[in-house]
PDB file of N, CA and C in Angstrom:
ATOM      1  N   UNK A   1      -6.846 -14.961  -5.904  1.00  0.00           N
ATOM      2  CA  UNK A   1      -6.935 -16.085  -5.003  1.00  0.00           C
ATOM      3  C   UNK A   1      -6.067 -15.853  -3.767  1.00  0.00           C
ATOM      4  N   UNK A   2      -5.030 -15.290  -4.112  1.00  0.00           N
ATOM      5  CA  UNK A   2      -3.789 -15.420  -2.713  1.00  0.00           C
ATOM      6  C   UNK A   2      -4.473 -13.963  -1.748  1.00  0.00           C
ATOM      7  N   UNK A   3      -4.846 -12.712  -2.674  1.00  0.00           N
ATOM      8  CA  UNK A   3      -5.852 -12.163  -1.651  1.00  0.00           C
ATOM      9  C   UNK A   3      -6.813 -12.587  -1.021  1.00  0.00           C
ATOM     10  N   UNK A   4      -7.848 -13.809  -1.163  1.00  0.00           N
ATOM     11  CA  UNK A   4      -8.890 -13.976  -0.638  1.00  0.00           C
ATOM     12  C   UNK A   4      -8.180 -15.095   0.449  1.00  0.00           C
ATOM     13  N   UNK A   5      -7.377 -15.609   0.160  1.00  0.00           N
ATOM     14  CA  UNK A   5      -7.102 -16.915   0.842  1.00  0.00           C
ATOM     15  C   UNK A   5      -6.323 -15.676   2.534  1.00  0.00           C
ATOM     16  N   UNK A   6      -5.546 -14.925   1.860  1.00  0.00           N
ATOM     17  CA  UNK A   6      -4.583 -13.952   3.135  1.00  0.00           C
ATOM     18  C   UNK A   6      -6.231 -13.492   3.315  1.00  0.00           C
ATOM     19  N   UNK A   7      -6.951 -12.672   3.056  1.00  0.00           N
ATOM     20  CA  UNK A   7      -8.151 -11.472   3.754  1.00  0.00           C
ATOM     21  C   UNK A   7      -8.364 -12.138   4.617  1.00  0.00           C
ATOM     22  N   UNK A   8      -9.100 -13.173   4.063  1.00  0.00           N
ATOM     23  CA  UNK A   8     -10.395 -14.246   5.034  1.00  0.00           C
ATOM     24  C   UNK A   8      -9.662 -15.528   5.778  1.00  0.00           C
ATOM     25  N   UNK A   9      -8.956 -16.123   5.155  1.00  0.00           N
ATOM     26  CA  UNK A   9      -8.970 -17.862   5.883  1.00  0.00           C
ATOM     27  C   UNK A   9      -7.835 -17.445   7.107  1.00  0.00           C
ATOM     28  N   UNK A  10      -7.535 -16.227   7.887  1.00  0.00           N
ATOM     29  CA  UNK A  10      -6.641 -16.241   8.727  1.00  0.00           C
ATOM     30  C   UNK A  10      -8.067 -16.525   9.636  1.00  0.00           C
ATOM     31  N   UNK A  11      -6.741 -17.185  10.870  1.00  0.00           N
ATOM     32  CA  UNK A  11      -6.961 -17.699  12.177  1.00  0.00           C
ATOM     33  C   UNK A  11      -6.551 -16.657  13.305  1.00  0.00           C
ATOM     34  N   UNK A  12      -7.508 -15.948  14.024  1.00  0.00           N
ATOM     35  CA  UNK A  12      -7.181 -15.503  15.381  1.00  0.00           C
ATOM     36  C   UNK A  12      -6.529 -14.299  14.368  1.00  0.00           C
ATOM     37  N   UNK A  13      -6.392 -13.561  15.411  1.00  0.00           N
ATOM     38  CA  UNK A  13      -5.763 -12.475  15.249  1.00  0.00           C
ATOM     39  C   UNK A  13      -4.094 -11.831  14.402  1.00  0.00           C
ATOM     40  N   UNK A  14      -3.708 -12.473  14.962  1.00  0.00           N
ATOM     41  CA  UNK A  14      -2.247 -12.606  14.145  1.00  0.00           C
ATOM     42  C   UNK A  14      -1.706 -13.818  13.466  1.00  0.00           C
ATOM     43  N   UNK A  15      -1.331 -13.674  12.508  1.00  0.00           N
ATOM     44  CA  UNK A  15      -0.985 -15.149  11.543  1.00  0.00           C
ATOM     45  C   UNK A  15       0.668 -14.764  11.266  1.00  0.00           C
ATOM     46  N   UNK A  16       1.177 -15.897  11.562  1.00  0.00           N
ATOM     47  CA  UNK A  16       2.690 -16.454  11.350  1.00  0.00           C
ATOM     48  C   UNK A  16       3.504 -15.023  11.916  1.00  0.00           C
ATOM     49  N   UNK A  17       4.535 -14.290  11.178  1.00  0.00           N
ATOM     50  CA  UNK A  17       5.176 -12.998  11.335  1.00  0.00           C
ATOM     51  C   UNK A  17       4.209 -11.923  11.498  1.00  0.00           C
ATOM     52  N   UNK A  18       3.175 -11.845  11.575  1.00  0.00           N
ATOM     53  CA  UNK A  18       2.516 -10.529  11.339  1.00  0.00           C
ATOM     54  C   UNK A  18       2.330  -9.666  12.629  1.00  0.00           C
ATOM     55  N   UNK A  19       2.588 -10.254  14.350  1.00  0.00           N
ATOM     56  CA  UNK A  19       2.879  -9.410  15.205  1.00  0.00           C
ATOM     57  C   UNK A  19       4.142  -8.687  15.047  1.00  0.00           C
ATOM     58  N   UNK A  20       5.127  -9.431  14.559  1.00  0.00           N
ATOM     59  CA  UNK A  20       6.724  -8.716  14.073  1.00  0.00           C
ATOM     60  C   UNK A  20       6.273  -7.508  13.240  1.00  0.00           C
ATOM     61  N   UNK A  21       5.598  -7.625  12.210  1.00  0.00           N
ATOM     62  CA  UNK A  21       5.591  -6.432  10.897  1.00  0.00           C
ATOM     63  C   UNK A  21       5.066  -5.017  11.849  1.00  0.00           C
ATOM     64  N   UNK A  22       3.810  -5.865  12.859  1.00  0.00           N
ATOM     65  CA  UNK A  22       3.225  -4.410  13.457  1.00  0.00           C
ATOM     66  C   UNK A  22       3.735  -3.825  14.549  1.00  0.00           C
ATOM     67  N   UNK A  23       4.590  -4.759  15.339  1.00  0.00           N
ATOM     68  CA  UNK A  23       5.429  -4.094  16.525  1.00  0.00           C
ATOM     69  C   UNK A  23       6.870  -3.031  15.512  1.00  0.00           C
ATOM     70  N   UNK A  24       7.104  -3.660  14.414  1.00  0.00           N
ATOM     71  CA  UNK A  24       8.253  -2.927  14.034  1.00  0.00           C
ATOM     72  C   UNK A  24       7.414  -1.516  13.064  1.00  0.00           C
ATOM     73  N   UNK A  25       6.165  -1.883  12.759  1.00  0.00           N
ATOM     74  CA  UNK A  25       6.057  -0.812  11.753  1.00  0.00           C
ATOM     75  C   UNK A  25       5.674   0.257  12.995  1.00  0.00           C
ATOM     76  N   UNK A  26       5.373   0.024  14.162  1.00  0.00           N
ATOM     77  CA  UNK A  26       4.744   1.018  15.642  1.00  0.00           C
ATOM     78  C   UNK A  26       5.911   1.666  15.524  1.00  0.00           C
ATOM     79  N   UNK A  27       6.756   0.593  16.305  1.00  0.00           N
ATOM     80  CA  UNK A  27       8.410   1.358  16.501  1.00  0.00           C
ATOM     81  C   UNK A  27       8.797   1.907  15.692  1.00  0.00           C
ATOM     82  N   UNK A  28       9.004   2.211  14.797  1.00  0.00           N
ATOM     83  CA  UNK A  28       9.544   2.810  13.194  1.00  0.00           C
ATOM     84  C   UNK A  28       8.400   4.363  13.245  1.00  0.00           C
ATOM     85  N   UNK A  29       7.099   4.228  13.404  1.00  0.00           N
ATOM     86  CA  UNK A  29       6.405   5.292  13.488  1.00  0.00           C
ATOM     87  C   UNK A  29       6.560   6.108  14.889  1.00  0.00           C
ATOM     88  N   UNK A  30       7.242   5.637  15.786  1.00  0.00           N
ATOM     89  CA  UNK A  30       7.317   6.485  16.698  1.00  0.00           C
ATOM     90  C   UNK A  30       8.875   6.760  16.721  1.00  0.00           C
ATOM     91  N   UNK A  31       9.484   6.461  15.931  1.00  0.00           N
ATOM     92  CA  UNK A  31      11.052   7.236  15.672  1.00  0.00           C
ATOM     93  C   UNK A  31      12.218   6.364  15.724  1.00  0.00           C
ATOM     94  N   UNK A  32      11.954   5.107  16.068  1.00  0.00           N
ATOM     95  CA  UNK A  32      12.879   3.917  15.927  1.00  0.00           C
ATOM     96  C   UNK A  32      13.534   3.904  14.569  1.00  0.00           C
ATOM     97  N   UNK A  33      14.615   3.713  14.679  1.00  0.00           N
ATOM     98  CA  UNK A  33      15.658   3.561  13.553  1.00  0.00           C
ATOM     99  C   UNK A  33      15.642   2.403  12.874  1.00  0.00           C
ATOM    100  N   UNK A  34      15.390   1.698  12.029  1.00  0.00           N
ATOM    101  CA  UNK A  34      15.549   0.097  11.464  1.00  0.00           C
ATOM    102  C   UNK A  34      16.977  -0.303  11.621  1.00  0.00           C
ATOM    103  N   UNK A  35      17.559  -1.208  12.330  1.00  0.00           N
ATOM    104  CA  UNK A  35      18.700  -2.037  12.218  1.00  0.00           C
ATOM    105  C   UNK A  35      19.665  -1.706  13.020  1.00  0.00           C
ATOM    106  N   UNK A  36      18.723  -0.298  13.955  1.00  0.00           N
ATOM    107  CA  UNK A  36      19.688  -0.103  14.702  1.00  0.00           C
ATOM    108  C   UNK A  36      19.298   0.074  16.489  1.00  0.00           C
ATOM    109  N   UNK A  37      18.054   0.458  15.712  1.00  0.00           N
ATOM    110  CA  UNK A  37      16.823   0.502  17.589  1.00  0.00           C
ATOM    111  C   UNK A  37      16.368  -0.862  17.560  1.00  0.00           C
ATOM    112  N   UNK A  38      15.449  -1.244  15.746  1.00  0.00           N
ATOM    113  CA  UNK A  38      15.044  -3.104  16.013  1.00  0.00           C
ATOM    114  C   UNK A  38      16.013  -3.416  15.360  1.00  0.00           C
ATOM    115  N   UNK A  39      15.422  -5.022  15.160  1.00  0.00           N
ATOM    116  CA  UNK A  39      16.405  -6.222  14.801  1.00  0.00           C
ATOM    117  C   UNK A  39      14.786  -6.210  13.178  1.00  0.00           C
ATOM    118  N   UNK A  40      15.540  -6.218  12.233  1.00  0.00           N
ATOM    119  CA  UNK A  40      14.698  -6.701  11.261  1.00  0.00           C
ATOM    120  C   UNK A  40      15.434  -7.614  10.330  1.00  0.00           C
ATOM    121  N   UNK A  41      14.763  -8.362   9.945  1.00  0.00           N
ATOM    122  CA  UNK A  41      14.583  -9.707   9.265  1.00  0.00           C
ATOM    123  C   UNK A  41      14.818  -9.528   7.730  1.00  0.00           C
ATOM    124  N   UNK A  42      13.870  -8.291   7.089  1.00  0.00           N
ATOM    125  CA  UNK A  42      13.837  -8.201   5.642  1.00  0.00           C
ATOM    126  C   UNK A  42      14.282  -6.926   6.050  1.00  0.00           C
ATOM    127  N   UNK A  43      14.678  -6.775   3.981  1.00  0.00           N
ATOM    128  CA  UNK A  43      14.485  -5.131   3.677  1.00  0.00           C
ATOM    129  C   UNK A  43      13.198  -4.772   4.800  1.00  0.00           C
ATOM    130  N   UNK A  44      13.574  -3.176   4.428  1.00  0.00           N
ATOM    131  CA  UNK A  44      12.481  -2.511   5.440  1.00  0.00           C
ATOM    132  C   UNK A  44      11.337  -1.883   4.489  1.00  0.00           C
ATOM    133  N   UNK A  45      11.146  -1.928   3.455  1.00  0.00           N
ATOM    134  CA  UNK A  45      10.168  -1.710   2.830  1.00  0.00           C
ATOM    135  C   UNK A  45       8.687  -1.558   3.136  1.00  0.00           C
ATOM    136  N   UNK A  46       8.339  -3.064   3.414  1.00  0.00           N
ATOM    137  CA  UNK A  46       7.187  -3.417   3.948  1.00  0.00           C
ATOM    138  C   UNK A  46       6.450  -2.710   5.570  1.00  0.00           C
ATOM    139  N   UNK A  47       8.063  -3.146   6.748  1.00  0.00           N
ATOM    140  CA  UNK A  47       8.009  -1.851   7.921  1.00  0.00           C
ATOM    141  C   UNK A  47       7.412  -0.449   7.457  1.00  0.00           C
ATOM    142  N   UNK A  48       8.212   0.075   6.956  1.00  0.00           N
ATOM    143  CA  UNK A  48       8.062   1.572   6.139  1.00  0.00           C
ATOM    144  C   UNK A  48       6.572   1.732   5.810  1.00  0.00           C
ATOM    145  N   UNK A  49       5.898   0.713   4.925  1.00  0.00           N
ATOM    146  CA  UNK A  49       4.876   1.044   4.570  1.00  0.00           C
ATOM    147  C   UNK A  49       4.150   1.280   5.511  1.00  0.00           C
ATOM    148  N   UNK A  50       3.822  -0.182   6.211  1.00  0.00           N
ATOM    149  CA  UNK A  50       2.905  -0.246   7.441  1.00  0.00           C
ATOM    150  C   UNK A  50       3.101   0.623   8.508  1.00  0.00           C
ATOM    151  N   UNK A  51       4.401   1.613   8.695  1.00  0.00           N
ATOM    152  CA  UNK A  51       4.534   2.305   9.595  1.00  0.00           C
ATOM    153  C   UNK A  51       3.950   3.787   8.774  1.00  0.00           C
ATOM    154  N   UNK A  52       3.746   4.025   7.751  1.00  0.00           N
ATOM    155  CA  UNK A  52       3.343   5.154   7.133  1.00  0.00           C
ATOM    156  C   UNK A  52       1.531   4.710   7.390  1.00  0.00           C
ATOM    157  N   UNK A  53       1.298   3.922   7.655  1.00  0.00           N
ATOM    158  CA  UNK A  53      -0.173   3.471   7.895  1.00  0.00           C
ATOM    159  C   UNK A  53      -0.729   3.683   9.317  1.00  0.00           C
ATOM    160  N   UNK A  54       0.274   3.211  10.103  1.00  0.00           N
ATOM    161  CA  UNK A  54       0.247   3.479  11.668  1.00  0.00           C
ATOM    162  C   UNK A  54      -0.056   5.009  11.773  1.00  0.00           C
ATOM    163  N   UNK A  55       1.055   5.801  11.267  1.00  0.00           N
ATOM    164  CA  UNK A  55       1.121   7.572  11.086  1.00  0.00           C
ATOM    165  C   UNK A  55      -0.592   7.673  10.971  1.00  0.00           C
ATOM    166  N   UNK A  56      -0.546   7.291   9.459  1.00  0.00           N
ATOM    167  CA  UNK A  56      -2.155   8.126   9.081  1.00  0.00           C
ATOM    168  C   UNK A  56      -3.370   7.599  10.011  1.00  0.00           C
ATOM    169  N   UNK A  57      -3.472   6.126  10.439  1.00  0.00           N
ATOM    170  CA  UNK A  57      -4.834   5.785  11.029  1.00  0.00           C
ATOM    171  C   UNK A  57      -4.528   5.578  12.633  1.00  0.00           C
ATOM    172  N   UNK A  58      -3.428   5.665  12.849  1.00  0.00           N
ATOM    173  CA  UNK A  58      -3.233   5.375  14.160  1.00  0.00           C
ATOM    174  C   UNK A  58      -2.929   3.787  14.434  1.00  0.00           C
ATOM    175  N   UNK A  59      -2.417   3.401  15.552  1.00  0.00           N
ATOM    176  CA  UNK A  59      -2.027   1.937  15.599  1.00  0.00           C
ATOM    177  C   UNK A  59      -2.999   0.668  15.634  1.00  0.00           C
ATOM    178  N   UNK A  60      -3.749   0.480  14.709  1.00  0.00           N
ATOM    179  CA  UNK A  60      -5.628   0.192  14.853  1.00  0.00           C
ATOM    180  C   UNK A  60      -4.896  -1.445  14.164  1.00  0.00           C
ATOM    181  N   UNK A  61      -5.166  -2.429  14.789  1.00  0.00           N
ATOM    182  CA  UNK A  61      -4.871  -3.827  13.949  1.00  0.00           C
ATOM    183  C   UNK A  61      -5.897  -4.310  13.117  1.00  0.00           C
ATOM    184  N   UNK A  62      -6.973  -3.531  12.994  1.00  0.00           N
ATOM    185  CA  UNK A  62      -8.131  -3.892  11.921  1.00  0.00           C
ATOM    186  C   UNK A  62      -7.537  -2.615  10.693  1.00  0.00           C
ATOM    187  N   UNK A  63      -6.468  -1.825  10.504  1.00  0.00           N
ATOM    188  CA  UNK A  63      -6.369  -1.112   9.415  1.00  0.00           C
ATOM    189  C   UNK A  63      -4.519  -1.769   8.979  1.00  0.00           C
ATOM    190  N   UNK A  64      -4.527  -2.161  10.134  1.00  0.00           N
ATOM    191  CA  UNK A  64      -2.780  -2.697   9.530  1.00  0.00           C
ATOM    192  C   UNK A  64      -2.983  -3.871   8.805  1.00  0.00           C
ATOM    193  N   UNK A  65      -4.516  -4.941   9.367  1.00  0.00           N
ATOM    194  CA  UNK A  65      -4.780  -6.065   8.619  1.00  0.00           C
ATOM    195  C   UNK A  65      -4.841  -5.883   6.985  1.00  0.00           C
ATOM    196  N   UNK A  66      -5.667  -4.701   6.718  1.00  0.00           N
ATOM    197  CA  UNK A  66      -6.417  -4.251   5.724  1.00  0.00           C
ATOM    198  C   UNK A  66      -5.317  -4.112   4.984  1.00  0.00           C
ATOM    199  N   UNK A  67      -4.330  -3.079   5.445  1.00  0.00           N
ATOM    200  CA  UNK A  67      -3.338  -2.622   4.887  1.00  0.00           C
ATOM    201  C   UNK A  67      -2.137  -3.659   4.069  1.00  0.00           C
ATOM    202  N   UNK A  68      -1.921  -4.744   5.048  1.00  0.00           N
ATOM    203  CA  UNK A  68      -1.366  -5.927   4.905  1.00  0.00           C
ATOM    204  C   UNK A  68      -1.843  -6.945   3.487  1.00  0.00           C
ATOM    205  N   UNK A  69      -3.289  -6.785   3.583  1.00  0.00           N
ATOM    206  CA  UNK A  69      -4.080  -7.377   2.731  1.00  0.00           C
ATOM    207  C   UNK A  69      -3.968  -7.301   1.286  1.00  0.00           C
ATOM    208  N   UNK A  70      -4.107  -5.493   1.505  1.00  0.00           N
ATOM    209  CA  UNK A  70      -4.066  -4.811  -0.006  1.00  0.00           C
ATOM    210  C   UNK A  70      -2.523  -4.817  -0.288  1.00  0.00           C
ATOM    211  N   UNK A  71      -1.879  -5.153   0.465  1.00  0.00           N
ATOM    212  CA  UNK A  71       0.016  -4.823  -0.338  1.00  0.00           C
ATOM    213  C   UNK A  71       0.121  -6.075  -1.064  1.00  0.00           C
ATOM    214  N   UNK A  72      -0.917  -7.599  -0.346  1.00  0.00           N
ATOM    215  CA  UNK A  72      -0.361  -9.128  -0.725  1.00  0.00           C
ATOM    216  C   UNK A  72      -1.420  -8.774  -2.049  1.00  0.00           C
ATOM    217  N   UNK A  73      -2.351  -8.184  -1.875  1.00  0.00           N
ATOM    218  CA  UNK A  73      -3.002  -8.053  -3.763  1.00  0.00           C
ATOM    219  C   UNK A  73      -2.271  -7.288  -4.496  1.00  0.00           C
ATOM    220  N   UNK A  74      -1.966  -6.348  -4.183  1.00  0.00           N
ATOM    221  CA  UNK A  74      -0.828  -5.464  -5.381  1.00  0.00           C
ATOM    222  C   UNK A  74       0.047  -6.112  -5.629  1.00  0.00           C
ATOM    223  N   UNK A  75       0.679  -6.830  -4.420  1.00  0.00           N
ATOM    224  CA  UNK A  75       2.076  -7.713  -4.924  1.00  0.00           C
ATOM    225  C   UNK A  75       1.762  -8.921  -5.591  1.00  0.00           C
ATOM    226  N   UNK A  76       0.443  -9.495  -5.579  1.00  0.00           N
ATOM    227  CA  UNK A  76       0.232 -10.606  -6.447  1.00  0.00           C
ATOM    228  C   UNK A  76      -0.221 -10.287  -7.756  1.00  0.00           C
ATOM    229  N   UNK A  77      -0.565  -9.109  -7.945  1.00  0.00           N
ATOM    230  CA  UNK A  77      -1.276  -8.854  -8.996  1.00  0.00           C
ATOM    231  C   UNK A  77      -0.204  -7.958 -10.320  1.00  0.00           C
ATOM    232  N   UNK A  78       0.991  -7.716  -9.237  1.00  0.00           N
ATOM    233  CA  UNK A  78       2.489  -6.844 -10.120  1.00  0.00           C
ATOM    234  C   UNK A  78       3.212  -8.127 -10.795  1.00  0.00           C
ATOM    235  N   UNK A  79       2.957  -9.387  -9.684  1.00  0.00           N
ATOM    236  CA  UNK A  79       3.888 -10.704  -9.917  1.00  0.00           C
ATOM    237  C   UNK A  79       3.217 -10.984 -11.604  1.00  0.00           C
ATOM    238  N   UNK A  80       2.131 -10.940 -11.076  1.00  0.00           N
ATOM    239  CA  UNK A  80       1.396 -11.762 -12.193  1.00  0.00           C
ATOM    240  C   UNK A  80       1.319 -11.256 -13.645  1.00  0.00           C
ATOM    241  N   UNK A  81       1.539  -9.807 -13.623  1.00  0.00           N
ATOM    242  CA  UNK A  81       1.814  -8.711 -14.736  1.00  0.00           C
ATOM    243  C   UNK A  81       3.341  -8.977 -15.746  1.00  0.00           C
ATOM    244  N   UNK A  82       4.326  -9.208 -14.727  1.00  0.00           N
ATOM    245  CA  UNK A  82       5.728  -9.613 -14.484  1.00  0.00           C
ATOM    246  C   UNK A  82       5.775 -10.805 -15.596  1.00  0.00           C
ATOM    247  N   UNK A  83       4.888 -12.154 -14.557  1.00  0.00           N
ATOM    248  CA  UNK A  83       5.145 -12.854 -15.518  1.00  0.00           C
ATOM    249  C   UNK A  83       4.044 -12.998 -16.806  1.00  0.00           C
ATOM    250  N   UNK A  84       3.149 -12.447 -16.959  1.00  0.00           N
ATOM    251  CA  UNK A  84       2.689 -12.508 -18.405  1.00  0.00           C
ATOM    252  C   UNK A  84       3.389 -11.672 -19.087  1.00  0.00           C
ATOM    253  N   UNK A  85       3.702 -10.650 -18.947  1.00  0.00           N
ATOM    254  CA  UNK A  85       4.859 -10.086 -19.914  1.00  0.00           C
ATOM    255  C   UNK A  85       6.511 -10.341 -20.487  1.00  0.00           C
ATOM    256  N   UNK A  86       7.128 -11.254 -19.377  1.00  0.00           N
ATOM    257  CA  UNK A  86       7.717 -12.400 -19.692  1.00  0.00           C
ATOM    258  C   UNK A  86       7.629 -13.611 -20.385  1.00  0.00           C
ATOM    259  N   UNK A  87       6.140 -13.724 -20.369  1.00  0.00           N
ATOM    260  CA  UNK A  87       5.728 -15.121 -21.037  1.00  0.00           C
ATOM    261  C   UNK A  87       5.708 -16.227 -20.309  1.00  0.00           C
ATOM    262  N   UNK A  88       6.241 -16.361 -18.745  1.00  0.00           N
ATOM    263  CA  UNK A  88       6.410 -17.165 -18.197  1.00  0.00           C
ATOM    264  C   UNK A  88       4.975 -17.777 -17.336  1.00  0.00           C
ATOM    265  N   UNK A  89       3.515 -17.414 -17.798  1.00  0.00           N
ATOM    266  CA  UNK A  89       2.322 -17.505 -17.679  1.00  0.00           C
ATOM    267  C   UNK A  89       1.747 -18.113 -18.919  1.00  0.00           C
TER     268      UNK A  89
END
């Protein structure tokens, strides 16, 4: 559900933080330092990824979307693993 609701029900082009993730994951792929060239907000994890995405497809906002997309399904779908094996499901 939280994948289909992030894929599809966005508005316009960029939704909430998501020009931040792709200006920092650019900068980061073209040699920017985290925390010390930008200003970032979170761990850099997520930067990192999306900037390893920038590398392979080039700076394309229809593959950073994609990319974005598939990390909020893996991460909903690890959460959800998490908590049924906890029991807390």
């Amino acid at each position: 559900m939280t994948f289909l609701v992030h894929a599809f029900l966005r508005k316009g082009i960029f939704q909430s933080d998501q020009s931040v993730y792709t200006y920092s994951a650019y900068a980061i792929s073209r040699g920017c330092v985290p925390y010390s060239d930008i200003q970032l907000a979170q761990p850099p994890l997520m930067y990192l990824i999306l900037a390893f995405f920038v590398n392979l497809v080039g700076p394309s906002l229809f593959f950073l979307n994609l990319a974005e997309s598939v990390i909020v399904l893996l991460t909903s779908v690890l959460v959800f693993i998490i908590a049924k094996r906890s029991r807390l499901y």
